[in-house]
PDB file of N, CA and C in Angstrom:
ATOM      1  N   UNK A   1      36.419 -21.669  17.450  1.00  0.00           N
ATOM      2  CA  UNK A   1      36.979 -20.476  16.832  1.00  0.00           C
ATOM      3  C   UNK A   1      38.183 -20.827  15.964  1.00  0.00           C
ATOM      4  N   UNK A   2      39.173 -21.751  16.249  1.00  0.00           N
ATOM      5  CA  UNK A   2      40.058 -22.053  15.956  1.00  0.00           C
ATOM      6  C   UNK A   2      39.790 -22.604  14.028  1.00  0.00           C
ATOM      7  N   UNK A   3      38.585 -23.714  14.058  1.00  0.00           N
ATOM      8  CA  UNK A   3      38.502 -24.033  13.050  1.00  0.00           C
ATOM      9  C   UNK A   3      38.036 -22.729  12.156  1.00  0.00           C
ATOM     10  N   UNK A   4      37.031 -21.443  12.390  1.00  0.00           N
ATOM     11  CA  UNK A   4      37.128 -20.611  11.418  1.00  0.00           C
ATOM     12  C   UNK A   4      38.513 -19.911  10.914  1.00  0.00           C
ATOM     13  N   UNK A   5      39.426 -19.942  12.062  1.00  0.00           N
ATOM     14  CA  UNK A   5      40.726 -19.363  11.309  1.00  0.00           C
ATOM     15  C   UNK A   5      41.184 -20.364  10.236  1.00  0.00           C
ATOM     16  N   UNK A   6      41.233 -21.882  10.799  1.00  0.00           N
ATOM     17  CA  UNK A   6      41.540 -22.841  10.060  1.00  0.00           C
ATOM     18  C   UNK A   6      41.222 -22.791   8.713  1.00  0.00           C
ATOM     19  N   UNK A   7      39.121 -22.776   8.349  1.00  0.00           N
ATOM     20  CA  UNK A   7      38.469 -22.775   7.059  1.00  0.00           C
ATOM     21  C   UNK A   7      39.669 -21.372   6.319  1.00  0.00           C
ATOM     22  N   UNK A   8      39.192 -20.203   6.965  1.00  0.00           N
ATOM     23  CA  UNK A   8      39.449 -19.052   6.483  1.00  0.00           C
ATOM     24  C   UNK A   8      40.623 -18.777   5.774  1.00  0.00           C
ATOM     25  N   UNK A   9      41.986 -19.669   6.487  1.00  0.00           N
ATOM     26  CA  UNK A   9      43.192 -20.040   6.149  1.00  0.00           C
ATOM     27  C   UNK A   9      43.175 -20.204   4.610  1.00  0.00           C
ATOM     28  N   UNK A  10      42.322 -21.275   4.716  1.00  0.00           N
ATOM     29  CA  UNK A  10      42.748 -22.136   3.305  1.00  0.00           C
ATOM     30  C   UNK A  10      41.678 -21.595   1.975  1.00  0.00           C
ATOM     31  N   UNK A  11      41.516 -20.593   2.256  1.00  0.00           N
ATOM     32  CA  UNK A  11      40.682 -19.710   1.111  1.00  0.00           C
ATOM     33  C   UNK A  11      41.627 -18.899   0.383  1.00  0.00           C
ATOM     34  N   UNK A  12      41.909 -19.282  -0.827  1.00  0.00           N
ATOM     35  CA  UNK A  12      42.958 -18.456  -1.605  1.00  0.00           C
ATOM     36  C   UNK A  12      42.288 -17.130  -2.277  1.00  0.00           C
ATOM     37  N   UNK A  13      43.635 -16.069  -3.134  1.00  0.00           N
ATOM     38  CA  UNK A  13      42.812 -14.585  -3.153  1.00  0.00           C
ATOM     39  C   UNK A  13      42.367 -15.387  -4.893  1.00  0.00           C
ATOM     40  N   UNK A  14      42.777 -16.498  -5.731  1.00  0.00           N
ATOM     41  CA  UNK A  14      41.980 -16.730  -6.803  1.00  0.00           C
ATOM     42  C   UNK A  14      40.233 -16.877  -6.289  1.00  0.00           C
ATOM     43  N   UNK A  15      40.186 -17.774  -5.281  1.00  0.00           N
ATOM     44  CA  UNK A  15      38.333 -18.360  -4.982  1.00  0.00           C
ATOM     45  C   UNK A  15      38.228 -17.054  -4.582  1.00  0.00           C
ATOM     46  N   UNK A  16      38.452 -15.906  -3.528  1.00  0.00           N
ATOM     47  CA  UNK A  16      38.239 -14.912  -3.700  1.00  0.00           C
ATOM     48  C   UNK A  16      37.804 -13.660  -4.951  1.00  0.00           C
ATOM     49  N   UNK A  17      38.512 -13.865  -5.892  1.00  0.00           N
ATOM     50  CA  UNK A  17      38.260 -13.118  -6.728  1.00  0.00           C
ATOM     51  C   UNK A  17      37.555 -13.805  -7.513  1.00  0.00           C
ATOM     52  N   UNK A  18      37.676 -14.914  -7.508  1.00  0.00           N
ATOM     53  CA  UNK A  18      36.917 -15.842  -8.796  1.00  0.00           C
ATOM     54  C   UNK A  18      34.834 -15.165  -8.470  1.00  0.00           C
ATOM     55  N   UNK A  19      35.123 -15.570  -7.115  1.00  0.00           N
ATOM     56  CA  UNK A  19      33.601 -15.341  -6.303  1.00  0.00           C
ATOM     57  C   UNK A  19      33.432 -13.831  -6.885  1.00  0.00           C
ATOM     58  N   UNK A  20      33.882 -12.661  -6.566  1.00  0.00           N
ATOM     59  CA  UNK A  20      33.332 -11.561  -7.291  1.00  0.00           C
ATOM     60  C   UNK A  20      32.640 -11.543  -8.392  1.00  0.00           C
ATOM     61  N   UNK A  21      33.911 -12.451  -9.064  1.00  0.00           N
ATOM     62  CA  UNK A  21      33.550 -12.059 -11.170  1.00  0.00           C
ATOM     63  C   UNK A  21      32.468 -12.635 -11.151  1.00  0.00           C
ATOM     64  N   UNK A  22      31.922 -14.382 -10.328  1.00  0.00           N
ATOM     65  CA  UNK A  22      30.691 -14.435 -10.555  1.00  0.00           C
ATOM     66  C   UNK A  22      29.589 -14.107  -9.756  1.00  0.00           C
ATOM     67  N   UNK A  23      29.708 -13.415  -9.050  1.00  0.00           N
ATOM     68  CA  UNK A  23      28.361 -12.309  -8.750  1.00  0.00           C
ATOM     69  C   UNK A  23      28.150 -11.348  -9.584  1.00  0.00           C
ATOM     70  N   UNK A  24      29.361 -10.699  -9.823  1.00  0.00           N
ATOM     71  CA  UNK A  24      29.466  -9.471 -10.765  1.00  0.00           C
ATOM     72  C   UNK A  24      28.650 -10.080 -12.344  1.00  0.00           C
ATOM     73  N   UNK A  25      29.124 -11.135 -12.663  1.00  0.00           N
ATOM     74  CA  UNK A  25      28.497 -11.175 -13.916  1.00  0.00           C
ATOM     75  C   UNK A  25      26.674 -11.849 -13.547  1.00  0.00           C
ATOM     76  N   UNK A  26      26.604 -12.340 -12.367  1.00  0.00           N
ATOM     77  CA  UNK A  26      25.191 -12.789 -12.285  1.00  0.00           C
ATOM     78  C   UNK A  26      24.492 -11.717 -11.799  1.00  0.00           C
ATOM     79  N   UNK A  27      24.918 -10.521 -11.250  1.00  0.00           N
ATOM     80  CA  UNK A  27      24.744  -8.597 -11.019  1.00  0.00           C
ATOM     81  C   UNK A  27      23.693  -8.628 -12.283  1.00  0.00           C
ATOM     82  N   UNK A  28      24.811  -8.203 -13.357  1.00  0.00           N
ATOM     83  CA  UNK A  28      24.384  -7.964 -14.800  1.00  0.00           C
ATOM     84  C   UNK A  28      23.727  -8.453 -15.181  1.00  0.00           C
ATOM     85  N   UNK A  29      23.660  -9.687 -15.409  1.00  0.00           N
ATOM     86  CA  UNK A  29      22.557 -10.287 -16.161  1.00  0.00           C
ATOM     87  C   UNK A  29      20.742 -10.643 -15.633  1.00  0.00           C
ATOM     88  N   UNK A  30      21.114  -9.827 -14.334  1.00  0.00           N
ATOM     89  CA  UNK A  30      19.699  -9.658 -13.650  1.00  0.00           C
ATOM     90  C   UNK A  30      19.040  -7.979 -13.926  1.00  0.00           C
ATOM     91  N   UNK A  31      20.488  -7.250 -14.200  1.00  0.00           N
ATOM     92  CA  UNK A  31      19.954  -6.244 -14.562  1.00  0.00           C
ATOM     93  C   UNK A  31      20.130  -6.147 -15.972  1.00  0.00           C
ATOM     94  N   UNK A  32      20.128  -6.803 -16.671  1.00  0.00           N
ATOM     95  CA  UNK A  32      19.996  -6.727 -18.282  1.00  0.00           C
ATOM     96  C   UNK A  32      18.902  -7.356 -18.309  1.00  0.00           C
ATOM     97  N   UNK A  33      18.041  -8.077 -17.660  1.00  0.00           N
ATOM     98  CA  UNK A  33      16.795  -8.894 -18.305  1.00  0.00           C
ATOM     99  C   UNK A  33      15.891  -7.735 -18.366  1.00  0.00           C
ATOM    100  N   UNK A  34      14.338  -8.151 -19.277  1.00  0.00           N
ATOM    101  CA  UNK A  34      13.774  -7.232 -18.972  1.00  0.00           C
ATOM    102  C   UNK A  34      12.783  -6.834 -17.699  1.00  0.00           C
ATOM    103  N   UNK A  35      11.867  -5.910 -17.650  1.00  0.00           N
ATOM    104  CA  UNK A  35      11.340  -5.932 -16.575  1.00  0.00           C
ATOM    105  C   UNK A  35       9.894  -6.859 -15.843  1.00  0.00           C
ATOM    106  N   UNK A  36       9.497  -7.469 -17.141  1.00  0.00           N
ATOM    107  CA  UNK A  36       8.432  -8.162 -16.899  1.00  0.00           C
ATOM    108  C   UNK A  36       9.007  -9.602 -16.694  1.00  0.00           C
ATOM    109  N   UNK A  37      10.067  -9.670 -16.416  1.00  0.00           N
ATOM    110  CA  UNK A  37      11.116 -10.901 -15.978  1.00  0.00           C
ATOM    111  C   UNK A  37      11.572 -10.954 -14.803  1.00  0.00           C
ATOM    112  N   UNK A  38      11.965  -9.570 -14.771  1.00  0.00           N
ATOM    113  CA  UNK A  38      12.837  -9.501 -13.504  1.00  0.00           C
ATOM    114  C   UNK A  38      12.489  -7.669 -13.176  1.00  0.00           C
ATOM    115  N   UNK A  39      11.127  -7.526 -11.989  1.00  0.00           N
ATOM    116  CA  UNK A  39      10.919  -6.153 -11.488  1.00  0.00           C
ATOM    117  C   UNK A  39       9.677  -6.378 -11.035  1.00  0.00           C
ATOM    118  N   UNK A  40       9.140  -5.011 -10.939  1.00  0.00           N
ATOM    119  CA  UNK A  40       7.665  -5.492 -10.091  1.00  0.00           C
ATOM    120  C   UNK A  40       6.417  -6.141 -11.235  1.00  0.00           C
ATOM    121  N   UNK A  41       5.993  -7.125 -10.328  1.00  0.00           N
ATOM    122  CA  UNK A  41       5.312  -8.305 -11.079  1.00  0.00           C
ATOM    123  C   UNK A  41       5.814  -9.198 -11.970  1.00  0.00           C
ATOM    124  N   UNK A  42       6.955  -9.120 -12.157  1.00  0.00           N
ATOM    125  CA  UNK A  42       7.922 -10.320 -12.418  1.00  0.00           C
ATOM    126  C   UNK A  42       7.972 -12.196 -12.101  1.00  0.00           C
ATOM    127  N   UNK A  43       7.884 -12.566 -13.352  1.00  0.00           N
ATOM    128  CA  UNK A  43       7.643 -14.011 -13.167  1.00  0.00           C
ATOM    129  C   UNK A  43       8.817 -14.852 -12.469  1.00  0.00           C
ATOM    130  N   UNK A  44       9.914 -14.212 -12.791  1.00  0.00           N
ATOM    131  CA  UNK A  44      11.522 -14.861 -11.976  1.00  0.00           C
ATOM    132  C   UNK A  44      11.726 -14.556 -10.697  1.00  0.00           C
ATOM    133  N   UNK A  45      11.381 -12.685 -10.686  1.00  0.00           N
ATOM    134  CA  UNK A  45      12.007 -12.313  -9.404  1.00  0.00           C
ATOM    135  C   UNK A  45      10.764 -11.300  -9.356  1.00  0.00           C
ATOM    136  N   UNK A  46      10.279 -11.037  -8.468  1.00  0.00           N
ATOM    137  CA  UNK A  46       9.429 -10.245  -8.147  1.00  0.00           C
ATOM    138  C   UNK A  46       9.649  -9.224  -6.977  1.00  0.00           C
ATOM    139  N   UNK A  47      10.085  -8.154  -7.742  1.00  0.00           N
ATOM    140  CA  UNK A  47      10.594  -6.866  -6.569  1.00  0.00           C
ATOM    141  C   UNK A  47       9.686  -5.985  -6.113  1.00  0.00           C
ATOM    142  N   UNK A  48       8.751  -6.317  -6.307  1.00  0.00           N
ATOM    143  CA  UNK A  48       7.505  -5.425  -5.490  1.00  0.00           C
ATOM    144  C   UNK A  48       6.224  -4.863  -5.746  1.00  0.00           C
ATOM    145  N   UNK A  49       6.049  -4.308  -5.467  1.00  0.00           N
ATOM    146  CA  UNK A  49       4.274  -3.747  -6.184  1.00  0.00           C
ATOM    147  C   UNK A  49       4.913  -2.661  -7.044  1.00  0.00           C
ATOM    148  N   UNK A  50       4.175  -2.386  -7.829  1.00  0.00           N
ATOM    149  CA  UNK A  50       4.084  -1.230  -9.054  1.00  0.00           C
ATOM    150  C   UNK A  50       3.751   0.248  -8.635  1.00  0.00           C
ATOM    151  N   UNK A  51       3.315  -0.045  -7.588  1.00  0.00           N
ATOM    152  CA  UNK A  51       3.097   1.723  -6.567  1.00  0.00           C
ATOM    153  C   UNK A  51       4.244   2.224  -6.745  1.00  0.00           C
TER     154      UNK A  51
END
């Protein structure tokens, strides 16, 4: 237990925030592709059947 306080310690609020901006911008750019890229029947990401 000790070492997760330890890791957790040494996590600053920059890698914190840094980590948002890049989800946030990899968010977007999954929802900016189009849908035959990224939705149902999708060659990248495939979110489900078309029902």
């Amino acid at each position: 237990m000790s070492s997760l306080i330890q890791l957790a310690s040494n996590v600053t609020f920059f890698e914190v925030g840094m980590g948002l901006i890049v989800f946030g911008v990899a968010e977007r750019l999954l929802y900016s592709l189009p849908s035959d890229i990224v939705g149902p029947g999708g060659w990248l990401l495939d979110t489900g059947s078309t029902d």
